[in-house]
C-alpha atoms as a PDB file:
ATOM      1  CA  UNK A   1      78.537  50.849  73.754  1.00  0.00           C
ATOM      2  CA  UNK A   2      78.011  54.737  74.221  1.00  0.00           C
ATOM      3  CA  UNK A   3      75.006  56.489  73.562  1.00  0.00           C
ATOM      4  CA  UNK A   4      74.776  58.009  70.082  1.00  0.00           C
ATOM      5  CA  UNK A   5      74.718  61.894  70.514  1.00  0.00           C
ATOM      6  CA  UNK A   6      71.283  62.903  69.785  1.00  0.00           C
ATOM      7  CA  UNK A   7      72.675  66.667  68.072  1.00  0.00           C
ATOM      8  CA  UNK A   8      74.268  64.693  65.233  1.00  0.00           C
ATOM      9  CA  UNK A   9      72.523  64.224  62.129  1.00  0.00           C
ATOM     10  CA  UNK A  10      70.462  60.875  61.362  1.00  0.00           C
ATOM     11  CA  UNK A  11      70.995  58.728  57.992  1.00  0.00           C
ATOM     12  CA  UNK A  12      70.534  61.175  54.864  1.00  0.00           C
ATOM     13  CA  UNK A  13      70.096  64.724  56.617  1.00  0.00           C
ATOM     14  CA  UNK A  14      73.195  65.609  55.664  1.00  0.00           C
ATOM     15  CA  UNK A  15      72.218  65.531  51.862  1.00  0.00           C
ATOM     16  CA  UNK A  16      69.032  67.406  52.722  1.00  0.00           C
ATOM     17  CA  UNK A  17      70.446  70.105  55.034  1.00  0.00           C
ATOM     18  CA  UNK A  18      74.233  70.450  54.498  1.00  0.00           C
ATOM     19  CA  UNK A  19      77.032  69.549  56.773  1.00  0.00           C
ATOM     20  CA  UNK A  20      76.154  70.404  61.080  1.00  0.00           C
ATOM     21  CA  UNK A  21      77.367  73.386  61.935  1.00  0.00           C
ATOM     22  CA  UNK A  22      80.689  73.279  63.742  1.00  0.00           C
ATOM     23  CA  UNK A  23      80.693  72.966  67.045  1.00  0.00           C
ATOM     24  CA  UNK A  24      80.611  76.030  69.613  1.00  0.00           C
ATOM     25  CA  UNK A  25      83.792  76.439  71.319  1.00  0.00           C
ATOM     26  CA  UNK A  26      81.877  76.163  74.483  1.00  0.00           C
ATOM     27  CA  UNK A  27      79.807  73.233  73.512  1.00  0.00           C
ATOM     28  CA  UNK A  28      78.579  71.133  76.351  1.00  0.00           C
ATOM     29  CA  UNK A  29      77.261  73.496  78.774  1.00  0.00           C
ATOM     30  CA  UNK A  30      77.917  76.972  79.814  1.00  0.00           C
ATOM     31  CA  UNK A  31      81.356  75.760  81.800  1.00  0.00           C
ATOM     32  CA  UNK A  32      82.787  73.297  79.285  1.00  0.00           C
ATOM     33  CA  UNK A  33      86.168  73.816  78.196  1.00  0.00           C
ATOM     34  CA  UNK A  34      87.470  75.201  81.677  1.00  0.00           C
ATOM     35  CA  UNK A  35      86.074  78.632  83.224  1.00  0.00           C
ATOM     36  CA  UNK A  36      87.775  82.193  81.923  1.00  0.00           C
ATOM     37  CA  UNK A  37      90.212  83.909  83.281  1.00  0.00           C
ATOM     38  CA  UNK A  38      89.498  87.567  83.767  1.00  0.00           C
ATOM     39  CA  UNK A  39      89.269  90.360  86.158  1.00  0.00           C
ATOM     40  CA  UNK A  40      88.691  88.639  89.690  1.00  0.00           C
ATOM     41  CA  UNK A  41      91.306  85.766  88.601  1.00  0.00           C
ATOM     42  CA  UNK A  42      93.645  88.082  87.814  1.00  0.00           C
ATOM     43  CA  UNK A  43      93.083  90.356  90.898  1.00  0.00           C
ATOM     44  CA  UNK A  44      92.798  87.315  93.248  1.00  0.00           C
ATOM     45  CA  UNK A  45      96.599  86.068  91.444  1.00  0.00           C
ATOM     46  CA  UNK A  46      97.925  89.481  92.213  1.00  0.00           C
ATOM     47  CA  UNK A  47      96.393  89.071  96.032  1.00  0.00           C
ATOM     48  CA  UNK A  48      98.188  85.439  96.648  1.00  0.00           C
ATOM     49  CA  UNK A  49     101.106  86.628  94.919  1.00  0.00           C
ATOM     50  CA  UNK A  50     101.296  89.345  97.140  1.00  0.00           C
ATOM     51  CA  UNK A  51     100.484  87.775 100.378  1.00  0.00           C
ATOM     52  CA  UNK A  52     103.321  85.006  99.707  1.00  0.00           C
ATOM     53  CA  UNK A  53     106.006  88.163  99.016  1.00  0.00           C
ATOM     54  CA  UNK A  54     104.726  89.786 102.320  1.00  0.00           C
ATOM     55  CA  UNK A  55     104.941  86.305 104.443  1.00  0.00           C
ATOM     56  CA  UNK A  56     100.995  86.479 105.208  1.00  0.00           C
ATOM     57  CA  UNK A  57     100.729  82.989 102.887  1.00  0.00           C
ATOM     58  CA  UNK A  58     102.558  79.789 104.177  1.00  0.00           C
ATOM     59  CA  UNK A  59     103.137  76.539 102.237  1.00  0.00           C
ATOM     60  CA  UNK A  60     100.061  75.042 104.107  1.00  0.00           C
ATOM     61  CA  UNK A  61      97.752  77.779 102.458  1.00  0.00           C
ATOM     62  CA  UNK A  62      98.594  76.304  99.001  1.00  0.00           C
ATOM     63  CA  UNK A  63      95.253  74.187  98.870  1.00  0.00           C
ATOM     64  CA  UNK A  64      93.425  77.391  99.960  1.00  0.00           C
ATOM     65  CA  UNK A  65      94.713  79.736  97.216  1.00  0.00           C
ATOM     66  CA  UNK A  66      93.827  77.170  94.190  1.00  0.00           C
ATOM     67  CA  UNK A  67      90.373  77.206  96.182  1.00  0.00           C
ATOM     68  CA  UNK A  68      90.421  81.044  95.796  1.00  0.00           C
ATOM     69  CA  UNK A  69      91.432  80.775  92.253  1.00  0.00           C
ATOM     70  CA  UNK A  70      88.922  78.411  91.301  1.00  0.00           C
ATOM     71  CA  UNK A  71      86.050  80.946  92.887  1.00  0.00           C
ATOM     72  CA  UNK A  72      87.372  83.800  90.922  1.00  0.00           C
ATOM     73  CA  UNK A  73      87.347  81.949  88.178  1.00  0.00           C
ATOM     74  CA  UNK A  74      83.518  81.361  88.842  1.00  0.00           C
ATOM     75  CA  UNK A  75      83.169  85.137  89.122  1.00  0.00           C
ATOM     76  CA  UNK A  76      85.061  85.326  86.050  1.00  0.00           C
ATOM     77  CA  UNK A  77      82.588  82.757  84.082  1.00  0.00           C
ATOM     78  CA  UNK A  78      79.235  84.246  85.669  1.00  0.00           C
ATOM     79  CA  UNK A  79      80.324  87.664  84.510  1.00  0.00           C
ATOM     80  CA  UNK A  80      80.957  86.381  81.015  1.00  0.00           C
ATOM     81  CA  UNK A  81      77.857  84.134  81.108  1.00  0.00           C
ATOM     82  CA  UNK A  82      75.498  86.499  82.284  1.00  0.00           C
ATOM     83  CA  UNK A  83      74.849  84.130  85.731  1.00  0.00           C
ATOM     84  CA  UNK A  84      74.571  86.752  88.408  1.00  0.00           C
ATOM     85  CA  UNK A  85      73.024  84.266  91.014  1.00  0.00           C
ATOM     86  CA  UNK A  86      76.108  82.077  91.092  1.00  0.00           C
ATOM     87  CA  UNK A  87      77.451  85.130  92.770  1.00  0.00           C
ATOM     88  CA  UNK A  88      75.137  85.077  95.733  1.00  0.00           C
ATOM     89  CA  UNK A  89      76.007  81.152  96.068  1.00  0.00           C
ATOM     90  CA  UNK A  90      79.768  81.654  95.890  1.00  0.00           C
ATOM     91  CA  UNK A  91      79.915  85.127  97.224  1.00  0.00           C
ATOM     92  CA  UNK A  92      79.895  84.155 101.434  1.00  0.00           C
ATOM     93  CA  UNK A  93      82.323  80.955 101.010  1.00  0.00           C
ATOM     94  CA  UNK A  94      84.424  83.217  99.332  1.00  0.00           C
ATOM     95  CA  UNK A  95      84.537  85.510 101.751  1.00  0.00           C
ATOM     96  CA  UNK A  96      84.837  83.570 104.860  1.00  0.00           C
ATOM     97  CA  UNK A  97      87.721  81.806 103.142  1.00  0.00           C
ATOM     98  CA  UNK A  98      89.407  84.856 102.488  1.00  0.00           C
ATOM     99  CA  UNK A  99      89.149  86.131 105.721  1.00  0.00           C
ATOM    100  CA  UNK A 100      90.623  82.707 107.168  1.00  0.00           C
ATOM    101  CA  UNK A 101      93.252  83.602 104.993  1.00  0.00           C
ATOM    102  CA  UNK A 102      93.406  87.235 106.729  1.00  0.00           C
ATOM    103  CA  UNK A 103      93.238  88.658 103.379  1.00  0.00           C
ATOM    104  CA  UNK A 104      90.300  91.082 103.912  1.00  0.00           C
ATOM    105  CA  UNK A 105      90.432  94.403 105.953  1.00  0.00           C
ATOM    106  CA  UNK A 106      88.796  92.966 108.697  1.00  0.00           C
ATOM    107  CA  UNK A 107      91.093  90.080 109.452  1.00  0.00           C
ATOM    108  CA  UNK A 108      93.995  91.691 108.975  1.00  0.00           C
ATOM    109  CA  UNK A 109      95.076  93.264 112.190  1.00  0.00           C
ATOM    110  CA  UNK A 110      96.595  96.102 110.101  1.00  0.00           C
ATOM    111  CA  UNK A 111      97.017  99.750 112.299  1.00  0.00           C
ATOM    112  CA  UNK A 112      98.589 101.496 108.977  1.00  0.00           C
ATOM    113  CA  UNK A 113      95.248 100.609 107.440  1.00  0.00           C
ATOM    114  CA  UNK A 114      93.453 102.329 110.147  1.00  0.00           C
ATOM    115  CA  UNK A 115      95.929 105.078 110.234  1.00  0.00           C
ATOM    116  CA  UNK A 116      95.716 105.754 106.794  1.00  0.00           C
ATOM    117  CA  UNK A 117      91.915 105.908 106.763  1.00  0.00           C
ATOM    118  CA  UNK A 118      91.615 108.241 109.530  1.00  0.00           C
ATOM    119  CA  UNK A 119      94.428 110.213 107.726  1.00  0.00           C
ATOM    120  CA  UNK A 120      92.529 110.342 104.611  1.00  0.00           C
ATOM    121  CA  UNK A 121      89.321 111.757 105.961  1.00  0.00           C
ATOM    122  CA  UNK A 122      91.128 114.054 107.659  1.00  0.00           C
ATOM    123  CA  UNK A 123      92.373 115.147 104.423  1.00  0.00           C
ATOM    124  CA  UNK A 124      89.117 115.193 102.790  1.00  0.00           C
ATOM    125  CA  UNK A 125      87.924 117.773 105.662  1.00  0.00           C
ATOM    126  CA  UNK A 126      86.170 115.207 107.411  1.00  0.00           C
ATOM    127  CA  UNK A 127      86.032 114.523 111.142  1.00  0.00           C
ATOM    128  CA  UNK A 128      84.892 110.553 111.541  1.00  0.00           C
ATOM    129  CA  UNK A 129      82.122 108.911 112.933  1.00  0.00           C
ATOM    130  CA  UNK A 130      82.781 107.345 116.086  1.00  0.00           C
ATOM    131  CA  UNK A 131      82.062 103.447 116.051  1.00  0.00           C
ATOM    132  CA  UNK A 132      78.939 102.680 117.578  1.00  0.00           C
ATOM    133  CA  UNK A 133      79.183 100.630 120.802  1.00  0.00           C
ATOM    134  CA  UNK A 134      76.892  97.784 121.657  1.00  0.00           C
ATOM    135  CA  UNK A 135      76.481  98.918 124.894  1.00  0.00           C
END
């Protein structure tokens, strides 16, 4: 037998206060009724979608972009919640799975990128820094 829901009103305090308000359309926790889709879903569809066009994302990587989706979708609900620390909890998973998926700067082994960065400061009037060496 389930457990009566403790928010619903007992015998007669309907006719004292009027009918329960209807429910929120998030009722049941802050995540209930799946997570928003916003800015970093959107951005993170537009990534995949890319990366399967340019042949960087294989059949295999399928589980792996639902996993991305799902943590920009967690962006997406701690922005609209007002949650900032799920951010720091999801924030290095999400990375390190996007650079498994060379889809950061820094996995990609991408010259043009580099190319086009020096170009640009060049541009800007800019001479760069040389890397620092660890030796």
């Amino acid at each position: 037998m389930p457990r009566p829901n403790p928010a619903d009103p007992g015998e007669g305090q309907v006719e004292l206060f009027g009918p329960p308000p209807a429910p929120k359309p998030n009722a049941g926790g802050k995540m209930a009724g799946g997570l928003p889709e916003g800015d970093a879903t959107a951005a993170m569809r537009r990534s995949i979608e890319f990366a399967k066009n340019e042949g960087g994302h294989t059949p295999m990587d399928e589980g792996a972009g639902e996993v991305l989706i799902a943590y920009a979708r967690a962006v997406d609900g701690a922005v609209k919640h007002g949650t900032p620390y799920v951010l720091g909890k999801i924030g290095q998973p999400l990375v390190d799975l996007l650079g498994a998926l060379h889809m950061t700067p820094d996995a990609r082994d991408d010259a043009a990128s580099v190319d086009a960065m020096a170009q640009l400061v060049a541009e800007l009037g800019g001479v760069p820094d040389p890397a620092p060496s660890d030796g």
